[in-house]
N, C-alpha and C. Protein backbone atom coordinates (compact mmCIF):
# COMPACT_ATOMS: atom_id res chain seq x y z
N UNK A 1 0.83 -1.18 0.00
CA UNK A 1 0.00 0.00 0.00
C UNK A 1 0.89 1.25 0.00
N UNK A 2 0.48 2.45 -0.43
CA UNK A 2 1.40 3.37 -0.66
C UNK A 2 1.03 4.03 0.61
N UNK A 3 0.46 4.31 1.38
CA UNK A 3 0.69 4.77 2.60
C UNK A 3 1.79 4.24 3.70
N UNK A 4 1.69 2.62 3.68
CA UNK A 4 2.07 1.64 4.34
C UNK A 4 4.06 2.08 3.94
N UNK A 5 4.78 2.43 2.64
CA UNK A 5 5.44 2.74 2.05
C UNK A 5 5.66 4.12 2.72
N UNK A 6 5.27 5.14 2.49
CA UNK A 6 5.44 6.70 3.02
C UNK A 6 5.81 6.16 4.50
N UNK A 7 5.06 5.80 5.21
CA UNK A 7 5.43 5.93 6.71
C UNK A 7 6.75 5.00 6.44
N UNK A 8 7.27 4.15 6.10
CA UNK A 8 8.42 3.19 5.81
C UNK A 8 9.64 4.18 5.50
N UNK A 9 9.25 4.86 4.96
CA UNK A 9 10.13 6.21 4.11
C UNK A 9 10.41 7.21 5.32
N UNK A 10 9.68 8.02 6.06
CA UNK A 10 9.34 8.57 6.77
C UNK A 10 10.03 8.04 7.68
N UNK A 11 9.83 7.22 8.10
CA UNK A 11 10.50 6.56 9.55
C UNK A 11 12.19 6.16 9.31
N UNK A 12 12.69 6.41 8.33
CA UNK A 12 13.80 6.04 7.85
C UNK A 12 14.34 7.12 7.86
N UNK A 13 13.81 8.13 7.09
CA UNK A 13 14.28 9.57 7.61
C UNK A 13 14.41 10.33 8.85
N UNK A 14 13.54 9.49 9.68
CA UNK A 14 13.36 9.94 10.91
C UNK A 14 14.69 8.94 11.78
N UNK A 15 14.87 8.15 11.62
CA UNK A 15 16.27 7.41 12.39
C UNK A 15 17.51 8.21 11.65
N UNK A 16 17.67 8.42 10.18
CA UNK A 16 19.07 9.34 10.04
C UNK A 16 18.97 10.69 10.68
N UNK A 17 17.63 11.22 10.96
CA UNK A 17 17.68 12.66 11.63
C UNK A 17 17.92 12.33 13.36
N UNK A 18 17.49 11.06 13.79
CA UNK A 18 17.80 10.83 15.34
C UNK A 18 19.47 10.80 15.36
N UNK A 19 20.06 10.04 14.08
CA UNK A 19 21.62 9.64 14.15
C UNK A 19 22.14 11.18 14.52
N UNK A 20 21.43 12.11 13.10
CA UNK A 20 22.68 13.31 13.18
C UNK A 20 22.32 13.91 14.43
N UNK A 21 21.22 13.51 15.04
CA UNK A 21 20.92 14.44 16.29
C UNK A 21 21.56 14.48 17.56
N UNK A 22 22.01 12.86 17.44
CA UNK A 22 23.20 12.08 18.37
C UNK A 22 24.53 12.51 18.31
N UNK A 23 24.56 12.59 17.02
CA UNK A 23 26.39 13.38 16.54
C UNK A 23 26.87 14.44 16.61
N UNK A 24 25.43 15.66 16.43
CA UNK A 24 26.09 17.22 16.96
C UNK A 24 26.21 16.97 17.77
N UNK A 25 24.90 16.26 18.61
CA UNK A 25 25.12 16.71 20.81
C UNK A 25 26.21 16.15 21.14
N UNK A 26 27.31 15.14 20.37
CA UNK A 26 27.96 14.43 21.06
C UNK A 26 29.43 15.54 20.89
N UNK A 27 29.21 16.17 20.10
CA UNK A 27 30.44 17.38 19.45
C UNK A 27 30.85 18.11 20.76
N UNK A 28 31.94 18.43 20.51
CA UNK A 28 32.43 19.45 21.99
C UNK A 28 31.75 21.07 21.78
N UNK A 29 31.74 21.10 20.53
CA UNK A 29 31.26 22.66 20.61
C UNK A 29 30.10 22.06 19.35
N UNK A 30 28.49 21.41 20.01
CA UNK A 30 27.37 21.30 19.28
C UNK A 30 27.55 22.76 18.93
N UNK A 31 26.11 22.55 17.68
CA UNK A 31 25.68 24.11 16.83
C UNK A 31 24.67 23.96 17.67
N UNK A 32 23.96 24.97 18.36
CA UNK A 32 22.44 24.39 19.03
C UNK A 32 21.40 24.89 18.11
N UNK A 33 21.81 25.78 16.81
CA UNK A 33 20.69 25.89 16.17
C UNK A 33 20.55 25.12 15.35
N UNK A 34 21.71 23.93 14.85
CA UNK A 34 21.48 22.71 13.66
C UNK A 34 20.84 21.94 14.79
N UNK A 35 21.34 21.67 15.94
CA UNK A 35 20.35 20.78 16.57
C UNK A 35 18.90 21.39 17.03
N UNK A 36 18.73 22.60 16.90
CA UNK A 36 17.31 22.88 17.41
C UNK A 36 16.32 22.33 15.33
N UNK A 37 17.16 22.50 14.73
CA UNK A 37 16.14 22.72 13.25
C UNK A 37 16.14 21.24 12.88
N UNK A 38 17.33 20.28 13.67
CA UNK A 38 17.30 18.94 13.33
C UNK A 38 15.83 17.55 13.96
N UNK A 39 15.73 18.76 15.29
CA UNK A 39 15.03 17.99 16.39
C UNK A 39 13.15 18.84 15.57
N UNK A 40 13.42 19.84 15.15
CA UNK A 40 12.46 20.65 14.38
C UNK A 40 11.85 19.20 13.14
N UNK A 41 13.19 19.14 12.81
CA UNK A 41 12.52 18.74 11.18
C UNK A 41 11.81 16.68 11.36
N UNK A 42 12.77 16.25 12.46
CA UNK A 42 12.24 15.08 13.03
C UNK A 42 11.00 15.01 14.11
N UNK A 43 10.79 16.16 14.73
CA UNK A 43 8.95 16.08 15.10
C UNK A 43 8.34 16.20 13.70
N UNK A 44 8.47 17.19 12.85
CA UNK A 44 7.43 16.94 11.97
C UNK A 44 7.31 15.79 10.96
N UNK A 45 8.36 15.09 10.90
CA UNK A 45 8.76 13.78 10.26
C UNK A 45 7.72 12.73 11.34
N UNK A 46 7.77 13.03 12.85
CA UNK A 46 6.75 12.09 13.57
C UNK A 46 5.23 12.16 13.32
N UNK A 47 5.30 13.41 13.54
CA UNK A 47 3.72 14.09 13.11
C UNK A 47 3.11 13.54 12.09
N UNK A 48 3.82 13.38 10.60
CA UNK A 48 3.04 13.36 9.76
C UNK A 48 2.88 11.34 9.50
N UNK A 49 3.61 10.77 10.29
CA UNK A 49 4.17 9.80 10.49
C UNK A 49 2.62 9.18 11.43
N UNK A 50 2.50 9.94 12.34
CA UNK A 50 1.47 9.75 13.08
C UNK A 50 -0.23 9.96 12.56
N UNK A 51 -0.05 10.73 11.95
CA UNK A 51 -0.97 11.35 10.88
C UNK A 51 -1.34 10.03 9.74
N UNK A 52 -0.82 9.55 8.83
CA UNK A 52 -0.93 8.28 8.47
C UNK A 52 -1.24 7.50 8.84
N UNK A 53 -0.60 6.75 9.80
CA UNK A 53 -1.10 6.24 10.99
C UNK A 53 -2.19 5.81 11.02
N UNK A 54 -2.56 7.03 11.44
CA UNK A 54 -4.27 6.91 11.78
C UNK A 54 -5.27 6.96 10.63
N UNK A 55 -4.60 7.46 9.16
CA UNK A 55 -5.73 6.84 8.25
C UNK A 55 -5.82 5.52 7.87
N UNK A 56 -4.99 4.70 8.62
CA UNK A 56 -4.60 3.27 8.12
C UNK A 56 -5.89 2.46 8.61
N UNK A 57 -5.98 3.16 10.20
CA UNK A 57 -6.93 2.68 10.79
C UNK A 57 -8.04 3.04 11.05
C-alpha cells in the first residue's frame, strides 16, 4: 500500500535525523541551532508519520 510505504520512508528519515541528532550533541562545541532545526525537522517527520497512521486505521 502506498501509505504503508510513506510511513516506511518517513520513519527512515526519521532514524538518520535521530543519528545526526546524536552526533552534533555528542560534538564538543554542538551548533544548538542545527540541533534545534534537526530535532524541528524530526517532530514533523513524527507528526506526519502519526498522521498516516491513523488513516490506516
Amino acid at each position: 500500500m502506498a501509505i504503508e510505504a510513506r510511513i516506511r520512508e518517513l520513519g527512515s528519515r526519521h532514524e538518520n535525523l535521530d543519528r545526526a541528532i546524536h552526533e552534533e550533541a555528542s560534538r564538543p562545541a554542538s551548533d544548538e541551532l542545527r540541533l534545534r532545526e534537526l530535532k524541528r525537522r524530526k517532530l514533523r517527520l513524527k507528526e506526519e508519520m502519526e498522521t498516516l497512521q491513523k488513516r490506516l486505521h
